[in-house]
N, C-alpha and C. Protein backbone atom coordinates (compact mmCIF):
# COMPACT_ATOMS: atom_id res chain seq x y z
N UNK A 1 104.77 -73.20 216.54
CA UNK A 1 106.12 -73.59 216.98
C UNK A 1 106.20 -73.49 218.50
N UNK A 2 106.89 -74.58 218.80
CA UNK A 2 106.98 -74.47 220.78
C UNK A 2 108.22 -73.80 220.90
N UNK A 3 107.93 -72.88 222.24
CA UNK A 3 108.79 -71.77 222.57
C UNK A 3 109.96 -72.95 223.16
N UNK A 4 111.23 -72.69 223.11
CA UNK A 4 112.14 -73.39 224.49
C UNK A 4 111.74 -72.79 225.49
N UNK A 5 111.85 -74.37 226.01
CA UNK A 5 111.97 -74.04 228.01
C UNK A 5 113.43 -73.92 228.67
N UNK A 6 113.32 -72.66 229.12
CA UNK A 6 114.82 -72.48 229.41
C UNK A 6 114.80 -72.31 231.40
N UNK A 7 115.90 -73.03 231.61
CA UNK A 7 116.02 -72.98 232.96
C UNK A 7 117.53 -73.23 233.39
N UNK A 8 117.93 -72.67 234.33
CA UNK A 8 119.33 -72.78 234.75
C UNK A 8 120.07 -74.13 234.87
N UNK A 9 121.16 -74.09 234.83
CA UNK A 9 122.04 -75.65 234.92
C UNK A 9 121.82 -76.44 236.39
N UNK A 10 121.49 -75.33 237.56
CA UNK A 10 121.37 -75.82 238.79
C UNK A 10 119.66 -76.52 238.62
N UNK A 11 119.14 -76.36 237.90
CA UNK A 11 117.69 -77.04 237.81
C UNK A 11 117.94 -78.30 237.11
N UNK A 12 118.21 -78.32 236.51
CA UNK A 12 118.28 -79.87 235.54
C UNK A 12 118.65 -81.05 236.21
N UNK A 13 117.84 -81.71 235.99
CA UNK A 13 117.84 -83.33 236.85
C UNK A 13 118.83 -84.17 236.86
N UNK A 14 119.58 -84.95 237.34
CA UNK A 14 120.39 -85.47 237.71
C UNK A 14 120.25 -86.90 236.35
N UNK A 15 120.90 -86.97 235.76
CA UNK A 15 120.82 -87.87 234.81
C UNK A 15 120.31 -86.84 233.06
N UNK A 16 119.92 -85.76 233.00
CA UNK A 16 119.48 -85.04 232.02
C UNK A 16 120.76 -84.29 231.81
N UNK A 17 120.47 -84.10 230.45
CA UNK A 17 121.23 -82.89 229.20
C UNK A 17 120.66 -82.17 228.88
N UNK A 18 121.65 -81.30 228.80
CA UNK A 18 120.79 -79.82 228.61
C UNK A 18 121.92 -79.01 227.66
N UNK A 19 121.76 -77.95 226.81
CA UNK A 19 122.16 -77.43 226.04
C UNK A 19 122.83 -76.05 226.23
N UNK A 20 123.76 -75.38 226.61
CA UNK A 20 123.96 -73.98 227.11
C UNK A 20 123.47 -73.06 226.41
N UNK A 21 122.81 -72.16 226.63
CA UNK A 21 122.17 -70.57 226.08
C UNK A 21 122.83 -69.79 225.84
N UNK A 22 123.16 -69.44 227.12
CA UNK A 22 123.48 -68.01 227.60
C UNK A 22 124.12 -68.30 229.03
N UNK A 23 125.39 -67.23 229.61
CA UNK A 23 125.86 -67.42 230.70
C UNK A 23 126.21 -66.00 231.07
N UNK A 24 125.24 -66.09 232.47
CA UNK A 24 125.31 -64.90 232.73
C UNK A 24 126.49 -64.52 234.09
N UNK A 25 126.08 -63.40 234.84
CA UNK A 25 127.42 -63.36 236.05
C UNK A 25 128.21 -61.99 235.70
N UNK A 26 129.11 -61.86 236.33
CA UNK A 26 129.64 -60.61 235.98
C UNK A 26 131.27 -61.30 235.68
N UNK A 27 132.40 -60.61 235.13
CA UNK A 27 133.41 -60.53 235.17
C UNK A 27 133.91 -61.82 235.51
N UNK A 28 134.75 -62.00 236.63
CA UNK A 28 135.50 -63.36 237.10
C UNK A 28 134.99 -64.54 237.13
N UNK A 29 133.14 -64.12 237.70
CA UNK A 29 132.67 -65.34 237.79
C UNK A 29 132.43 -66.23 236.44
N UNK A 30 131.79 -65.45 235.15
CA UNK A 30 131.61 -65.40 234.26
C UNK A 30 132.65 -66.19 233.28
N UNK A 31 133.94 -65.41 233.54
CA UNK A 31 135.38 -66.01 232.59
C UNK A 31 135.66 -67.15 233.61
N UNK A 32 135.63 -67.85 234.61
CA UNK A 32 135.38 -68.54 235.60
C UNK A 32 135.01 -69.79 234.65
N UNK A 33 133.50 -69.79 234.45
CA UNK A 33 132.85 -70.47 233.95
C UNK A 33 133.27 -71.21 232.93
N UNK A 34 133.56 -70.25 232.11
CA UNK A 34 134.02 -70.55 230.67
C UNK A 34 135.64 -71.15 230.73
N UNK A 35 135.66 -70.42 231.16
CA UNK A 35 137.38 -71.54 231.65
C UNK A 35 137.36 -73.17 231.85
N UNK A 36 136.07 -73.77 232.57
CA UNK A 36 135.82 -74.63 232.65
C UNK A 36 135.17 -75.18 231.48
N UNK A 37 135.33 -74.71 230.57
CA UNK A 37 134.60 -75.34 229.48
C UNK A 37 133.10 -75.14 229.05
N UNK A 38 132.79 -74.79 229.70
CA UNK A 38 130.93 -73.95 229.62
C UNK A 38 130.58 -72.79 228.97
N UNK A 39 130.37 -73.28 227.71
CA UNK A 39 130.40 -72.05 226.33
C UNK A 39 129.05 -72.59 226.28
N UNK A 40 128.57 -70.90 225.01
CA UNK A 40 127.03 -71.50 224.42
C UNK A 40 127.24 -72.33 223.52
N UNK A 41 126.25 -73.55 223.38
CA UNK A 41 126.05 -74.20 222.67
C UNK A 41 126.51 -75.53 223.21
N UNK A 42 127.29 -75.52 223.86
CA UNK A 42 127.48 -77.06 224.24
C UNK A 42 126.73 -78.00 224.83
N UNK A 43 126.56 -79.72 225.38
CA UNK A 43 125.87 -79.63 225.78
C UNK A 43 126.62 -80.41 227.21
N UNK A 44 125.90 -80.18 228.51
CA UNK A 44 125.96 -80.71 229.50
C UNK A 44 125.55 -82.01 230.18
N UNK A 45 126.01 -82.93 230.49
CA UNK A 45 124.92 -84.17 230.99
C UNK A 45 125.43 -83.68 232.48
N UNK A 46 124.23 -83.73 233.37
CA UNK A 46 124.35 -83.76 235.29
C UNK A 46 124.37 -85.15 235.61
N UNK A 47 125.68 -85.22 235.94
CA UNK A 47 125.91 -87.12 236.79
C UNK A 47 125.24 -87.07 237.90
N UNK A 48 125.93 -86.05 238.81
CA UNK A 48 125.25 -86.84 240.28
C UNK A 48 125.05 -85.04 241.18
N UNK A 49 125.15 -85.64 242.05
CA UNK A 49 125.25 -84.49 243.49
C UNK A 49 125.27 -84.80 244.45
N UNK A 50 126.60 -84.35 245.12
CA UNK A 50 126.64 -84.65 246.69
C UNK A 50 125.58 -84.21 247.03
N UNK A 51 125.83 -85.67 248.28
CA UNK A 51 124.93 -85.64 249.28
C UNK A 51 124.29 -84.64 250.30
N UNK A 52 124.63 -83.75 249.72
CA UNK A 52 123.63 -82.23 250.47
C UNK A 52 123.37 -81.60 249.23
N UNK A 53 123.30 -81.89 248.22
CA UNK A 53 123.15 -81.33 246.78
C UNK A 53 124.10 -80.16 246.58
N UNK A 54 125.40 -79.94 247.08
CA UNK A 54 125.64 -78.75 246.59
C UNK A 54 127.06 -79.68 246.72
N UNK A 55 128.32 -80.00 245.59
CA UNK A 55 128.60 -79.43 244.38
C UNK A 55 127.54 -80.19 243.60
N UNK A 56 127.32 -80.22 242.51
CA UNK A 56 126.90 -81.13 241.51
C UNK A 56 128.00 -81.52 240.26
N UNK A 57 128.02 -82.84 240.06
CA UNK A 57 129.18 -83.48 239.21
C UNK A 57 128.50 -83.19 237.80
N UNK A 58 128.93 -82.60 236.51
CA UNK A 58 128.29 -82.80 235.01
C UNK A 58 129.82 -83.06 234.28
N UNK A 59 129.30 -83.26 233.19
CA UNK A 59 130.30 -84.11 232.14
C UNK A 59 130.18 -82.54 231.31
N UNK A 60 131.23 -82.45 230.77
CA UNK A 60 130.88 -81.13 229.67
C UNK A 60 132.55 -81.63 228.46
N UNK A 61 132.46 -81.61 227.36
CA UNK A 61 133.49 -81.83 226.76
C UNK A 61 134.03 -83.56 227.13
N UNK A 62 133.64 -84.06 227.27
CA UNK A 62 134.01 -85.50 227.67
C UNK A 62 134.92 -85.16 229.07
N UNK A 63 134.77 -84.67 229.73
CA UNK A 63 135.55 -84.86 231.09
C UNK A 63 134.72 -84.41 232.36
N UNK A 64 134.95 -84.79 233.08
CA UNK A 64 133.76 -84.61 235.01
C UNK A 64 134.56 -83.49 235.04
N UNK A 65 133.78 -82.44 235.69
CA UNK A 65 133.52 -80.84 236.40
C UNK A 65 132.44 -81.03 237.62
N UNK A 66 133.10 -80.46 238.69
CA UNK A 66 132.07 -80.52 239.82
C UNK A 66 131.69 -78.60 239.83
N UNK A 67 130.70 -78.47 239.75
CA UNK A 67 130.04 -76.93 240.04
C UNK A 67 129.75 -76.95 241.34
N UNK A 68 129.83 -75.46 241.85
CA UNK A 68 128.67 -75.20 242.87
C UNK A 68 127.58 -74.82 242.17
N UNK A 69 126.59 -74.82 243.14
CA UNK A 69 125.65 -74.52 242.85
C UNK A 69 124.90 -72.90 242.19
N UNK A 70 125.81 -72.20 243.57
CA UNK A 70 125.79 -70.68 242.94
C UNK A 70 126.73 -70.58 241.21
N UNK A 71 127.08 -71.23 240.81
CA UNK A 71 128.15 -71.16 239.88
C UNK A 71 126.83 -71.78 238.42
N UNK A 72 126.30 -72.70 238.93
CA UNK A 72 125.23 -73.52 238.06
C UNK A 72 124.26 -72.67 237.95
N UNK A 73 124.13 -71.72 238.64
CA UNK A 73 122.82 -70.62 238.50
C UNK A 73 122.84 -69.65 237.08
N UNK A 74 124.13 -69.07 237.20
CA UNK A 74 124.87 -68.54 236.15
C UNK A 74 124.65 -69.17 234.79
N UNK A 75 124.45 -70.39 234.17
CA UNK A 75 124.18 -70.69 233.03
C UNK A 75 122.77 -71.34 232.61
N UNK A 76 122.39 -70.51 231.53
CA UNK A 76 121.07 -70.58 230.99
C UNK A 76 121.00 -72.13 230.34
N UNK A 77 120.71 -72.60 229.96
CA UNK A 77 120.17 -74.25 229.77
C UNK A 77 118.88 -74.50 229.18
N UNK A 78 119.08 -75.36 227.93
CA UNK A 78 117.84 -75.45 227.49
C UNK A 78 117.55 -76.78 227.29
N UNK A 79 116.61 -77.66 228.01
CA UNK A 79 116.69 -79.57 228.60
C UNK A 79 117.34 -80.08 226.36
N UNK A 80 117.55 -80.87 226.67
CA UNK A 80 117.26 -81.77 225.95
C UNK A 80 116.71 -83.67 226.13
N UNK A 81 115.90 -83.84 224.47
CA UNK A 81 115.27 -84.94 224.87
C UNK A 81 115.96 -86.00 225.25
């Protein structure tokens, strides 16, 4: 059986989905997150990223969310095909 490859939301390629894990962070940042809709199990598509790569635009629940980047670090991600 192949292990998942797990890597943060700020890694995932611009046009890829990815699946939420785990979300880590402490306290505010954390309920932060999830406020925005970023629970385990869902999944994420990454639209785009400004032009210095930091926010990055993803779709989560049928609606656009722009992250920072430090904020995208925080959730575990597992690609999908």
């Amino acid at each position: 059986m192949q292990e998942k490859q797990a890597m943060t939301l700020r890694d995932v390629a611009i046009g890829s989905s990815a699946r939420v894990l785990k979300l880590s962070g402490e306290g505010p940042v954390k309920r932060h997150i999830m406020d925005m809709g970023i629970t385990k199990g869902i999944e994420v598509f990454v639209r785009k990223a400004a032009p210095l790569g930091d926010p990055i635009e993803v779709t989560v629940r049928g609606y656009e969310l722009s992250l920072r980047k430090s904020e995208a670090e925080n959730v575990l991600v597992e690609p999908l095909p």
